[in-house]
N, C-alpha and C. Protein backbone atom coordinates (compact mmCIF):
# COMPACT_ATOMS: atom_id res chain seq x y z
N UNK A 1 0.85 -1.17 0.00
CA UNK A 1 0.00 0.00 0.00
C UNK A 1 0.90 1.24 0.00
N UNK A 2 0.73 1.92 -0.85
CA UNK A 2 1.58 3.29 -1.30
C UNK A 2 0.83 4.48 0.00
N UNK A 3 2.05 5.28 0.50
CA UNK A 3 1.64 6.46 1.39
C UNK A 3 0.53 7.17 0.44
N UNK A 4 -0.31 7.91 1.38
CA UNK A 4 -1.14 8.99 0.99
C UNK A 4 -0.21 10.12 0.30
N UNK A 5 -0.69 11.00 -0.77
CA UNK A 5 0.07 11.49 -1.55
C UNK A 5 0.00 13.38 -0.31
N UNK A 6 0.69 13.78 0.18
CA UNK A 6 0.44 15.21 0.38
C UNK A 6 -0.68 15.90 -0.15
N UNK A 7 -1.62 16.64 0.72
CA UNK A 7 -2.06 17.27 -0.13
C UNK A 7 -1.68 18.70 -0.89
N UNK A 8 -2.80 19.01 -2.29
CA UNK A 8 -2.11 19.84 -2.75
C UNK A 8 -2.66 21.34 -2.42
N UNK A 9 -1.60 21.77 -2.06
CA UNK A 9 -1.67 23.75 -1.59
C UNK A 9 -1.65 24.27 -3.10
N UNK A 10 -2.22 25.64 -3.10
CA UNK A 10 -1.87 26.14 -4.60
C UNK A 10 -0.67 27.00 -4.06
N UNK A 11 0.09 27.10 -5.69
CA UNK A 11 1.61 27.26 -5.71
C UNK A 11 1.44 29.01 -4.69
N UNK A 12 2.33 29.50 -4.72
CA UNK A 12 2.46 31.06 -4.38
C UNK A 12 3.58 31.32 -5.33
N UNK A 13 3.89 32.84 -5.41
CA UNK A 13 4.97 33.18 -6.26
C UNK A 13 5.65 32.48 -6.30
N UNK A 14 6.48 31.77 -7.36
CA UNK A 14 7.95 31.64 -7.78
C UNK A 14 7.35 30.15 -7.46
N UNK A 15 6.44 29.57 -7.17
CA UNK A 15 6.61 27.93 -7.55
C UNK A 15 5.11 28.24 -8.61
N UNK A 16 5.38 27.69 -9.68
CA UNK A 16 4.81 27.05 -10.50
C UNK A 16 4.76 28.41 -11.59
N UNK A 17 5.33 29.12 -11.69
CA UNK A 17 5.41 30.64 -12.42
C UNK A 17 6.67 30.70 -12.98
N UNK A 18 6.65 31.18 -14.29
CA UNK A 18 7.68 31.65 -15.06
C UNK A 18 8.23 32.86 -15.06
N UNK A 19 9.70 32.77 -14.93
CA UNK A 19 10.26 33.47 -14.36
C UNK A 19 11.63 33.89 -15.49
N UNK A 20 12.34 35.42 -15.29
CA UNK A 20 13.11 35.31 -16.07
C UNK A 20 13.43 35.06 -17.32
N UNK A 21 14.53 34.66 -18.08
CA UNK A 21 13.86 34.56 -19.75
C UNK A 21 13.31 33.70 -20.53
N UNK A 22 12.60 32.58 -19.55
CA UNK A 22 11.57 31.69 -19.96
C UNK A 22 10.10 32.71 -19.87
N UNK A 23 9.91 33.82 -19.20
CA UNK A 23 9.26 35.01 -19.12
C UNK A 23 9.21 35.86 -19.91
N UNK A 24 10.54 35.90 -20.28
CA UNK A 24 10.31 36.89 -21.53
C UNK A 24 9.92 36.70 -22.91
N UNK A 25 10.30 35.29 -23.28
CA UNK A 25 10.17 33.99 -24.39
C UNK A 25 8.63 34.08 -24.20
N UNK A 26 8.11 34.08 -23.25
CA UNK A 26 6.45 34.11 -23.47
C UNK A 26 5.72 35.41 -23.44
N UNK A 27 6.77 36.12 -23.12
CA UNK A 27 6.21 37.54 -23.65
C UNK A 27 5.87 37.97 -25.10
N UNK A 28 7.52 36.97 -25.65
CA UNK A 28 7.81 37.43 -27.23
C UNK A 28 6.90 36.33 -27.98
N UNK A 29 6.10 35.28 -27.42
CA UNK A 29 5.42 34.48 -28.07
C UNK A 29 4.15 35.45 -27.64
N UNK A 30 3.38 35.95 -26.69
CA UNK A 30 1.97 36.77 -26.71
C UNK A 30 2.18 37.56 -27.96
N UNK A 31 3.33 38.59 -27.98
CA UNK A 31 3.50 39.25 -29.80
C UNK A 31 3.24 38.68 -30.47
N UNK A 32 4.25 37.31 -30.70
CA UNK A 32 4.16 36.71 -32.02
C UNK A 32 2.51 36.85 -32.55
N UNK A 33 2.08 36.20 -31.13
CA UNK A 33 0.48 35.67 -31.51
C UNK A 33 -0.28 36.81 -32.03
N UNK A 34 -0.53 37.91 -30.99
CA UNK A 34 -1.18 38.72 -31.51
C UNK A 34 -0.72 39.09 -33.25
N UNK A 35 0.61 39.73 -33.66
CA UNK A 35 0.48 40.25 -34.51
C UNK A 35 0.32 39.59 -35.56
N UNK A 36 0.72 37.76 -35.68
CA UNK A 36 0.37 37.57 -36.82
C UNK A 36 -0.84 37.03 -36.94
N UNK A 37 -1.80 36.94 -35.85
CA UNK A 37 -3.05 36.75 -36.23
C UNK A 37 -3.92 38.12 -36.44
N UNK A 38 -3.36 39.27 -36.49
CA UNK A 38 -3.58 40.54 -37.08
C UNK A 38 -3.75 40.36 -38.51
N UNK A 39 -2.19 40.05 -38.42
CA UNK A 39 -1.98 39.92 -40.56
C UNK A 39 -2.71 38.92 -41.04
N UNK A 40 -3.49 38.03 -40.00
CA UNK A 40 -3.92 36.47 -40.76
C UNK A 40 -5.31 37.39 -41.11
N UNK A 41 -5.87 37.74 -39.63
CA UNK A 41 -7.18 38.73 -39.89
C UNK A 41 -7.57 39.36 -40.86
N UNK A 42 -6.22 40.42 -40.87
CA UNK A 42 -6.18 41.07 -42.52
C UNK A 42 -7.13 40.84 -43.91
N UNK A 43 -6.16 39.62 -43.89
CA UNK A 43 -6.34 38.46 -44.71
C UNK A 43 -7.36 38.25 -45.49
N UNK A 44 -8.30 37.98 -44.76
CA UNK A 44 -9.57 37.82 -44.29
C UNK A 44 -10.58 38.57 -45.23
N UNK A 45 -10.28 39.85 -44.48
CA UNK A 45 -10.86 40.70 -45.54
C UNK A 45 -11.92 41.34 -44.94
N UNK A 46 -12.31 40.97 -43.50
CA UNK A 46 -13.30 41.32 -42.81
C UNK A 46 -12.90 42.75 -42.53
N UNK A 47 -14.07 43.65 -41.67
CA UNK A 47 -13.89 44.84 -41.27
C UNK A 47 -13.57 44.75 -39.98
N UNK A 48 -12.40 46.42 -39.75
CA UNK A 48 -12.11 46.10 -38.47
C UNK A 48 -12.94 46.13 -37.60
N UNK A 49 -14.06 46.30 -37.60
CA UNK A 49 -14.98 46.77 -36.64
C UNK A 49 -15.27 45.73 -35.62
N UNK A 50 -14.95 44.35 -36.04
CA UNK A 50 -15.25 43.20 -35.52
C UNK A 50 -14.00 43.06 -34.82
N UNK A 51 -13.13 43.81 -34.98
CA UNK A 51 -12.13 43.35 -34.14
C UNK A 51 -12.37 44.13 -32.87
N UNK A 52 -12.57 45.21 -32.97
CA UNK A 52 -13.11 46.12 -31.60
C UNK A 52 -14.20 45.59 -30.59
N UNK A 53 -15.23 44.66 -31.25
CA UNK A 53 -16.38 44.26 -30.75
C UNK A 53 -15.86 42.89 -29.93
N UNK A 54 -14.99 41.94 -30.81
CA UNK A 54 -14.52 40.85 -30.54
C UNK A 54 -13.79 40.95 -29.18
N UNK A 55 -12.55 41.69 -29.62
CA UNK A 55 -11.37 41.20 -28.83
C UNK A 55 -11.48 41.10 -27.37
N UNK A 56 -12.48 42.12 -26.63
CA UNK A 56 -12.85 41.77 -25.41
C UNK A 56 -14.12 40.80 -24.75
N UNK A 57 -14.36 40.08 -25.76
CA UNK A 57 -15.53 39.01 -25.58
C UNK A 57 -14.64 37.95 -24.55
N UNK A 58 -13.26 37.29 -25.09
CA UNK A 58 -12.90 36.30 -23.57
C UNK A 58 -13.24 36.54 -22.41
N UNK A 59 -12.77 37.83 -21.76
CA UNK A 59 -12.93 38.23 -20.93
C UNK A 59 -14.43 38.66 -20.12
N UNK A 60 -15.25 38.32 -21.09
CA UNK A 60 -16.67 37.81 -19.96
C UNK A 60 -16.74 36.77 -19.38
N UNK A 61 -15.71 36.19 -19.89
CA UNK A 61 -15.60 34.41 -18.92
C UNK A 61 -15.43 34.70 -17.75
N UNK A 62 -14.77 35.78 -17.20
CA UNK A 62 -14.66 36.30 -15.53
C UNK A 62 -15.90 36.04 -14.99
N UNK A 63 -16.88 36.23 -15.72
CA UNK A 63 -18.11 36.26 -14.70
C UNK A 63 -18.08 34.65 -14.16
N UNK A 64 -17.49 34.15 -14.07
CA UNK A 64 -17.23 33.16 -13.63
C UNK A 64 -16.65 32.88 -12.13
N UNK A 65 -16.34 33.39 -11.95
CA UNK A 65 -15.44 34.43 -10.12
C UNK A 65 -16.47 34.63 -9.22
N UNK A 66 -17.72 34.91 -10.25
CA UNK A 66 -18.86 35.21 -8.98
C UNK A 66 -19.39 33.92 -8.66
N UNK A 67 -19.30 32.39 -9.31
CA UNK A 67 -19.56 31.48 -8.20
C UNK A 67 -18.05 31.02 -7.21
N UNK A 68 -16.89 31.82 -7.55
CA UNK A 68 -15.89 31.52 -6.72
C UNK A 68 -14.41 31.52 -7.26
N UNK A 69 -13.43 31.37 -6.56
CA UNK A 69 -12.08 31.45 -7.66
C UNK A 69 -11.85 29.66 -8.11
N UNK A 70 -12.14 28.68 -7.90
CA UNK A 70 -12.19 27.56 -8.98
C UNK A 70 -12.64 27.12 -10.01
N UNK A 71 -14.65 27.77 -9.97
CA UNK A 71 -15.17 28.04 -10.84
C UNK A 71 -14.38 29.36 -11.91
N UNK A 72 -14.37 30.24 -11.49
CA UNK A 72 -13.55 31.82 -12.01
C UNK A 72 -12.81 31.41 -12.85
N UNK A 73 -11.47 30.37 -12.40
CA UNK A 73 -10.02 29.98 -13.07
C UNK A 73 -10.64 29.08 -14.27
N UNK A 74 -11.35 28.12 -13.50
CA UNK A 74 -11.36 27.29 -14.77
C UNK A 74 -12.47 27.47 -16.00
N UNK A 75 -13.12 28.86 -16.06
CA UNK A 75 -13.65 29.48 -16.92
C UNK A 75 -13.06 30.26 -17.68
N UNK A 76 -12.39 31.14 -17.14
CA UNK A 76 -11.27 31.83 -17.41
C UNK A 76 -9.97 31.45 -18.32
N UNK A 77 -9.55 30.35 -17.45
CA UNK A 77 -8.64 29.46 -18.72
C UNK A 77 -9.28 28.95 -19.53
N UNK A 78 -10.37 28.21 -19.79
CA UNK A 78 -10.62 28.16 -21.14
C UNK A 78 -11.06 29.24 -22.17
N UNK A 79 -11.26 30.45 -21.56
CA UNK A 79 -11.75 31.29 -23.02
C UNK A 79 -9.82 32.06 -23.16
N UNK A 80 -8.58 31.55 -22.29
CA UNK A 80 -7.55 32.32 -22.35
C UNK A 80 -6.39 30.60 -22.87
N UNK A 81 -7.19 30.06 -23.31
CA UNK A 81 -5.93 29.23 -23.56
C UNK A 81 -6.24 29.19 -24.87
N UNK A 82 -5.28 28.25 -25.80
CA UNK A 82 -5.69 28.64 -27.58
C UNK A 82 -6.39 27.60 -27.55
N UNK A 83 -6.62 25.79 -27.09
CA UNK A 83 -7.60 25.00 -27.89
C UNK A 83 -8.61 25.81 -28.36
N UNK A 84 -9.80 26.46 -27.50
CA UNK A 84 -11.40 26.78 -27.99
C UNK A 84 -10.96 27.78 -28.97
N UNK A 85 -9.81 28.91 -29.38
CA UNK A 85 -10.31 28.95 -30.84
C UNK A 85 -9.64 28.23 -31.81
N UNK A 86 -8.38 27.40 -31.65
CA UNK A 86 -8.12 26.57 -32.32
C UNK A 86 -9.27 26.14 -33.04
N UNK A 87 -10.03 25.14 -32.36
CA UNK A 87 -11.50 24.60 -32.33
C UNK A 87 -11.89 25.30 -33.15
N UNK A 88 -12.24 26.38 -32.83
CA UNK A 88 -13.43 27.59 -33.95
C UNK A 88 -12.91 27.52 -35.25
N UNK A 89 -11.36 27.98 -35.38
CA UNK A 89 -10.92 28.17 -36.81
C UNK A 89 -10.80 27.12 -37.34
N UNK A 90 -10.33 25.72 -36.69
CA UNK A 90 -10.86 24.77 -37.28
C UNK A 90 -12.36 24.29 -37.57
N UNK A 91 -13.65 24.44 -37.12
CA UNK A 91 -14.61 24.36 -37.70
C UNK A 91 -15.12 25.17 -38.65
N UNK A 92 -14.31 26.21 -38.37
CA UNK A 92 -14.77 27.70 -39.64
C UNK A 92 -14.17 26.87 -40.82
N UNK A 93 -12.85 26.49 -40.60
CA UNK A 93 -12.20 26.55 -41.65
C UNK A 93 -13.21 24.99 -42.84
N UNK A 94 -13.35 24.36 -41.70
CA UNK A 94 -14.24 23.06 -42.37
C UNK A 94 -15.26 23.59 -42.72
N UNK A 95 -16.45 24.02 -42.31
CA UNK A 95 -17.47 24.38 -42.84
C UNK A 95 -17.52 25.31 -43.32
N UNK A 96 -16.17 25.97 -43.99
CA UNK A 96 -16.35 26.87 -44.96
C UNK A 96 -17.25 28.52 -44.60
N UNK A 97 -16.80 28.73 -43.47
CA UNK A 97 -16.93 29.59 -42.44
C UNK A 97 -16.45 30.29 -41.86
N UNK A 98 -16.20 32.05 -43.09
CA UNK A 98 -14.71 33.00 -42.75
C UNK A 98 -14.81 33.47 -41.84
N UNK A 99 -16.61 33.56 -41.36
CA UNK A 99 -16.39 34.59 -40.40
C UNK A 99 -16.28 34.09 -38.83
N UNK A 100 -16.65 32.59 -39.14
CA UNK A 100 -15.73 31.73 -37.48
C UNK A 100 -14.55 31.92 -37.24
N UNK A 101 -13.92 31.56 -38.65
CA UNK A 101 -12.16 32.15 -39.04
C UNK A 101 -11.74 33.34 -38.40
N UNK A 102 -12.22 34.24 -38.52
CA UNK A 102 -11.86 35.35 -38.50
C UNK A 102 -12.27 36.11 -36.91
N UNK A 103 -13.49 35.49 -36.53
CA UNK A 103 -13.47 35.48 -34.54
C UNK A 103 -12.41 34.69 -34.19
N UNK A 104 -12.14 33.54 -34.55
CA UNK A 104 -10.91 32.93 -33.49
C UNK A 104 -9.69 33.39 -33.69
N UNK A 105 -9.57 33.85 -35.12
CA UNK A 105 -8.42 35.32 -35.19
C UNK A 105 -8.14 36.12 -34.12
N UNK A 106 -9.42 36.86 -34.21
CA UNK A 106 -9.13 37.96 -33.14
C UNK A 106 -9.40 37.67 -31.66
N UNK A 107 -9.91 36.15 -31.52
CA UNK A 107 -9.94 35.24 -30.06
C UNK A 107 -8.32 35.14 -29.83
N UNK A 108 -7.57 34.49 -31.04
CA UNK A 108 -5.97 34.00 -30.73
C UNK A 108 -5.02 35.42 -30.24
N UNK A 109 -5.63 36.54 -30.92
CA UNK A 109 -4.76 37.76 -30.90
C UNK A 109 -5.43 38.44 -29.61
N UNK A 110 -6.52 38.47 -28.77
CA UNK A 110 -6.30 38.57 -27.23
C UNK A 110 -5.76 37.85 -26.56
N UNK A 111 -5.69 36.46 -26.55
CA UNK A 111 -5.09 35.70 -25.87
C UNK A 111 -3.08 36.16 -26.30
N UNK A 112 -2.89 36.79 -27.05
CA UNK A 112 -1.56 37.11 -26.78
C UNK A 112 -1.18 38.43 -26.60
N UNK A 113 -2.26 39.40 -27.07
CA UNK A 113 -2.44 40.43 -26.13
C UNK A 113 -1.54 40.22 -24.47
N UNK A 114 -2.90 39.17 -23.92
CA UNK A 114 -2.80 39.16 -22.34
C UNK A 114 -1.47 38.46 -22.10
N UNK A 115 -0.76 37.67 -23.11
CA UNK A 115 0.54 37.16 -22.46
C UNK A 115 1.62 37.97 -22.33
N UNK A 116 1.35 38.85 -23.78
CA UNK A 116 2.51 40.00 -24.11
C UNK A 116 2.66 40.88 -23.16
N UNK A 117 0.88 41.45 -22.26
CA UNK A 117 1.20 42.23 -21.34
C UNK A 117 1.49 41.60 -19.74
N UNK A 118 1.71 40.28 -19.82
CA UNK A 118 2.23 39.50 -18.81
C UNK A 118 1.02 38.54 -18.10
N UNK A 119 -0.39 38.83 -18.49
CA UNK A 119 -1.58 38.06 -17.98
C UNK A 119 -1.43 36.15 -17.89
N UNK A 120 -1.31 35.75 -17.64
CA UNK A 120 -1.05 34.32 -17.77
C UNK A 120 -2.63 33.90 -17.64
N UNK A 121 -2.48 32.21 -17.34
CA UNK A 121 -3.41 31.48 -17.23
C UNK A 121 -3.64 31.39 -15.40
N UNK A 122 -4.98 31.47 -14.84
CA UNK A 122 -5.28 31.81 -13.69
C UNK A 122 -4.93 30.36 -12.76
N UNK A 123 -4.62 30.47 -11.71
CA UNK A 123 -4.82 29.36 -10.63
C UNK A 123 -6.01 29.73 -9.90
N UNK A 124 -5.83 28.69 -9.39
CA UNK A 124 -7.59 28.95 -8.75
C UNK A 124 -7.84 29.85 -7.08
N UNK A 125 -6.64 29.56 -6.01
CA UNK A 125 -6.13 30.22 -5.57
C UNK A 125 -6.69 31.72 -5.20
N UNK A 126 -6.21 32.28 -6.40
CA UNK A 126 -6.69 34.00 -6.26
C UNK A 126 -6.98 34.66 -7.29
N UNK A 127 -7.46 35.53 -8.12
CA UNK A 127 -7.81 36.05 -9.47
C UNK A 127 -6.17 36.41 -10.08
N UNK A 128 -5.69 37.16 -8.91
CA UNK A 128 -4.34 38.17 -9.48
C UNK A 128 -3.17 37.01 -9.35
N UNK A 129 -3.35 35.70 -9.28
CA UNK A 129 -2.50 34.41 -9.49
C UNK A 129 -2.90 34.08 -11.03
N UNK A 130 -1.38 34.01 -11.19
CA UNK A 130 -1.12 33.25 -12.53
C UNK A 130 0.36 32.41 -13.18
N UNK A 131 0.00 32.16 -14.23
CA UNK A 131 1.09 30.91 -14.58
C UNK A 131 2.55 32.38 -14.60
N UNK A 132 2.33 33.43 -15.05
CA UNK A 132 3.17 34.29 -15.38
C UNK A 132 3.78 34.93 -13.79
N UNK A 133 3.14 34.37 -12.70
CA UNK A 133 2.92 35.25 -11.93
C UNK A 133 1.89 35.87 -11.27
N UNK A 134 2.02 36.81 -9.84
CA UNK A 134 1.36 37.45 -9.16
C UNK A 134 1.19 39.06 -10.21
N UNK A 135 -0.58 39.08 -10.50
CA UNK A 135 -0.68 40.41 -11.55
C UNK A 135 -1.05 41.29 -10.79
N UNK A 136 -0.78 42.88 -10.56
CA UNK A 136 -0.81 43.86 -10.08
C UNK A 136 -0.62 44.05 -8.52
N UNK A 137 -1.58 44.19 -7.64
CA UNK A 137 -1.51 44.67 -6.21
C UNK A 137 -2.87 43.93 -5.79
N UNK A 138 -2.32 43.36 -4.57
CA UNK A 138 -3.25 42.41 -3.69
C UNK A 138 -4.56 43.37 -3.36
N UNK A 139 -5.36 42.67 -2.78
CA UNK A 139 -6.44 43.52 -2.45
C UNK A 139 -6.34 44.15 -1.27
N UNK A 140 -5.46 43.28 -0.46
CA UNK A 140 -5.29 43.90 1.17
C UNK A 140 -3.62 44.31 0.62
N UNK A 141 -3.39 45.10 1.05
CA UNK A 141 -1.80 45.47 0.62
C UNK A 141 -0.97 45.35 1.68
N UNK A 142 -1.43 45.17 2.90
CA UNK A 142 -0.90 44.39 4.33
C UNK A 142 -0.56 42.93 4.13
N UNK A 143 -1.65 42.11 3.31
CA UNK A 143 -1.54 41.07 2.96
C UNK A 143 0.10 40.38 2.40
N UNK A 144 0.61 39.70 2.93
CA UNK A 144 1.41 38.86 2.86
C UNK A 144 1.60 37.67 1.41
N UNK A 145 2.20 37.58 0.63
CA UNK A 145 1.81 36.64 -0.11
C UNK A 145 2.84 35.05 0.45
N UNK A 146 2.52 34.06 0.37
CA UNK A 146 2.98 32.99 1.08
C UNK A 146 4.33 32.46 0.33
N UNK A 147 5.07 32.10 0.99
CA UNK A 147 6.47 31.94 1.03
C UNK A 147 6.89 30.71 0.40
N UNK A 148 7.46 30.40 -0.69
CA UNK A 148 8.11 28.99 -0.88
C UNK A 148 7.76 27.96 0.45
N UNK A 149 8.56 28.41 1.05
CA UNK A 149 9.04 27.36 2.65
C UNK A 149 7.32 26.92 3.26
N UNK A 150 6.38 28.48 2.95
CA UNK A 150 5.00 28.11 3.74
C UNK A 150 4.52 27.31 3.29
N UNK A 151 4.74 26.98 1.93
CA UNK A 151 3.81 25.96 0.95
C UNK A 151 4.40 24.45 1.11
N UNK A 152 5.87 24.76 1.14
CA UNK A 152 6.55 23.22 1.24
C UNK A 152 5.96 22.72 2.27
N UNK A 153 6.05 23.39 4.17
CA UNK A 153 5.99 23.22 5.25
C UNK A 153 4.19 23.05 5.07
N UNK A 154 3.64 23.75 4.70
CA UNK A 154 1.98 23.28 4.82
C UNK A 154 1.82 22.48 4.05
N UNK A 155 2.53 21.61 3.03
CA UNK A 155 2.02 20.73 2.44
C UNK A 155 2.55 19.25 2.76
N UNK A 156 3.52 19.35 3.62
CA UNK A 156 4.56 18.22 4.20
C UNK A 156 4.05 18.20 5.19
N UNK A 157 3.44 18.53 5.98
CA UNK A 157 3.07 18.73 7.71
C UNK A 157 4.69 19.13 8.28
N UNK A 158 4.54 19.03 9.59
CA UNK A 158 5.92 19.56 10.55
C UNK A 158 7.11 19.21 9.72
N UNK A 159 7.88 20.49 9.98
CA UNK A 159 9.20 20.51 9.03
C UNK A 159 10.08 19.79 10.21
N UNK A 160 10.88 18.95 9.93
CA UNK A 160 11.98 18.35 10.99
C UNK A 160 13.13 19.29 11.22
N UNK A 161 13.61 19.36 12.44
CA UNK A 161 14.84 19.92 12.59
C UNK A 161 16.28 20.01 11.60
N UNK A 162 17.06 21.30 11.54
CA UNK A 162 17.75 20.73 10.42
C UNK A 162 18.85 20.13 11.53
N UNK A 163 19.86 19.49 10.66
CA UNK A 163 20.63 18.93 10.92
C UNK A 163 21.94 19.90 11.93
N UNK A 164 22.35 18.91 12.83
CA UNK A 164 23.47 19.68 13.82
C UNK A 164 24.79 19.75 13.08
N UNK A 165 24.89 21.21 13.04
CA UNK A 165 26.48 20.63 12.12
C UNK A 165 27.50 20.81 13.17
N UNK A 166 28.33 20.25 13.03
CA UNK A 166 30.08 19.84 13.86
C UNK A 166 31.29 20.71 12.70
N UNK A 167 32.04 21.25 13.53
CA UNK A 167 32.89 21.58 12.89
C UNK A 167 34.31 20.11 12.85
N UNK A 168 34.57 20.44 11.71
CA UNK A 168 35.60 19.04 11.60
C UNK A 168 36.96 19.90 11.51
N UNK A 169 37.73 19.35 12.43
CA UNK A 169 39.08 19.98 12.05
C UNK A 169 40.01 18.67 11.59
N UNK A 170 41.29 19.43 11.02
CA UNK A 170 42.21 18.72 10.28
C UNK A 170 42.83 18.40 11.18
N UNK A 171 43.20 18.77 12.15
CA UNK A 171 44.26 18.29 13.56
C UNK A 171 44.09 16.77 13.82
N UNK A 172 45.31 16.30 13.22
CA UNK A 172 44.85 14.91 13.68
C UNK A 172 44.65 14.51 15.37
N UNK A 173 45.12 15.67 16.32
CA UNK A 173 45.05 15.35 18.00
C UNK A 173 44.08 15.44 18.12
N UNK A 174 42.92 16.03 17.63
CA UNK A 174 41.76 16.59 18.05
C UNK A 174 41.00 15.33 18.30
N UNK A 175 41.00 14.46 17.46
CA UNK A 175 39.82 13.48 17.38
C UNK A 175 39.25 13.63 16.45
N UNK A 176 38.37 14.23 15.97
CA UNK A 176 37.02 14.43 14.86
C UNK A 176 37.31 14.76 13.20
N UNK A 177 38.68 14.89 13.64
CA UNK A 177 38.60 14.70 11.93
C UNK A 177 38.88 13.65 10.76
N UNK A 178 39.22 13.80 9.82
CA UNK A 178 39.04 12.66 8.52
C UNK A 178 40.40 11.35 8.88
N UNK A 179 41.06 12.00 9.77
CA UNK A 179 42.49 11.41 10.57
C UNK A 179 41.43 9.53 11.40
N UNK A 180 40.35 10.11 12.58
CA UNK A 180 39.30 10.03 13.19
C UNK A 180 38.90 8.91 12.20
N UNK A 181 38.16 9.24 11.72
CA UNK A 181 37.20 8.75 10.45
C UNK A 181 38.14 7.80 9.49
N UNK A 182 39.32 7.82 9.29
CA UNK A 182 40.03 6.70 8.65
C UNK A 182 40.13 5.68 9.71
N UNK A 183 40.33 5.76 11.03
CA UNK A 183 40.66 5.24 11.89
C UNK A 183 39.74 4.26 12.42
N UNK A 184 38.65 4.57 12.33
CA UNK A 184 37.03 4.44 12.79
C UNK A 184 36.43 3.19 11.69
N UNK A 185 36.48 3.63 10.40
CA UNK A 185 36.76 2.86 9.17
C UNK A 185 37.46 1.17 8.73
N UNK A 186 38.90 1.80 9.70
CA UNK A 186 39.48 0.38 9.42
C UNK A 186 39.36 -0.69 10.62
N UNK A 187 39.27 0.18 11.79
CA UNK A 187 38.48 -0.59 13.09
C UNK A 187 37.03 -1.70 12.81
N UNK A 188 36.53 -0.50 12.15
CA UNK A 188 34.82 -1.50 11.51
C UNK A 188 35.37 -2.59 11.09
N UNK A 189 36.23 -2.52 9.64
CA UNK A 189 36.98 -3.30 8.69
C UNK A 189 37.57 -4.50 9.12
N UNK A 190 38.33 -4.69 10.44
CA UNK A 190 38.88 -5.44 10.86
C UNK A 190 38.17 -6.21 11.51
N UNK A 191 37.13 -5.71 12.31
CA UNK A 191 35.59 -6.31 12.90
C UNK A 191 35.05 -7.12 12.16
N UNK A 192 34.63 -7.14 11.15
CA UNK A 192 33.86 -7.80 10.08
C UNK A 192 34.74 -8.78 9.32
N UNK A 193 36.24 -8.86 9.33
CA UNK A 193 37.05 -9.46 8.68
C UNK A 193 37.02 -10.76 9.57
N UNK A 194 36.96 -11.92 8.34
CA UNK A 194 36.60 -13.52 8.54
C UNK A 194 38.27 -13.73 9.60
């Protein structure tokens, strides 16, 4: 019978968030996205007008927060991740359907909007939690955000003492050092010898 697995805490800063220039790499991929699904839009041939109307349609998925932040996140990530318009432009594109094409266009080019300006994908946790990171300013600004160590230690139960360290000196008079420890070694050695 395998131990019970820990349970799981949601991450806090700096565990489960990208950081540094794996951060910035997804900055320069939110561009990519947006602008060339601009030029794909283009394309298209549609008017911009639909892009103004469109581009903030994901973002009614928030109303999702008002039954709670698990419901919230996992509404949220799906209108902010690419499958669902993948999905769209692929059914546009099958049923011969520019102007599905051309919403999941401007669906793909918010969704990199929000990466370019650092928005990630939500944890469930807190609204202003994300894969990119903690976004703007807490609601309580007294508020504390939780510590590597709090998450390890609350998710391990009681942290054990660390270890006593000994200083080892080289003096072979002393006793305790590697002098000690060779000595200690071949004593065992000779013990065990047939």
């Amino acid at each position: 019978m395998s131990p019970a697995a820990p349970p799981v805490n949601p991450t806090p800063e700096g565990l489960g968030t990208v950081h540094g220039i794996p951060r910035l790499w997804s900055r320069l991929e939110g561009a990519t996205l947006l602008v060339s699904t601009l030029i794909a839009y283009a394309a298209t041939g549609r008017s911009w007008w639909l892009v103004a109307i469109v581009v903030l349609l994901p973002d009614l998925f928030m109303v999702g927060y008002l039954g709670g932040t698990r419901l919230g996140a996992l509404m949220y990530n799906i209108a902010h991740a690419t499958p669902a318009p993948a999905l769209l432009a692929g059914v546009g594109s099958w049923q011969q359907r520019p102007s599905l094409v051309a919403i999941a266009l401007v669906w793909f080019a918010h969704i990199g909007l929000d990466r370019l300006m650092g928005y990630g994908l939500k944890y469930s946790d807190h609204f202003q939690h994300t894969h990119l990171g903690w976004v703007g300013h807490r609601s309580d600004p007294g508020q504390q955000r939780p510590t590597r160590s709090a998450v390890r230690n609350a998710s391990a139960g009681p942290c054990p003492e660390p270890p006593v360290r000994r200083e080892v000196s080289l003096d072979p008079g002393r006793g305790d050092g590697p002098h000690t420890a060779a000595k200690s070694f071949a004593r065992a050695r000779s013990r065990t010898a047939p």
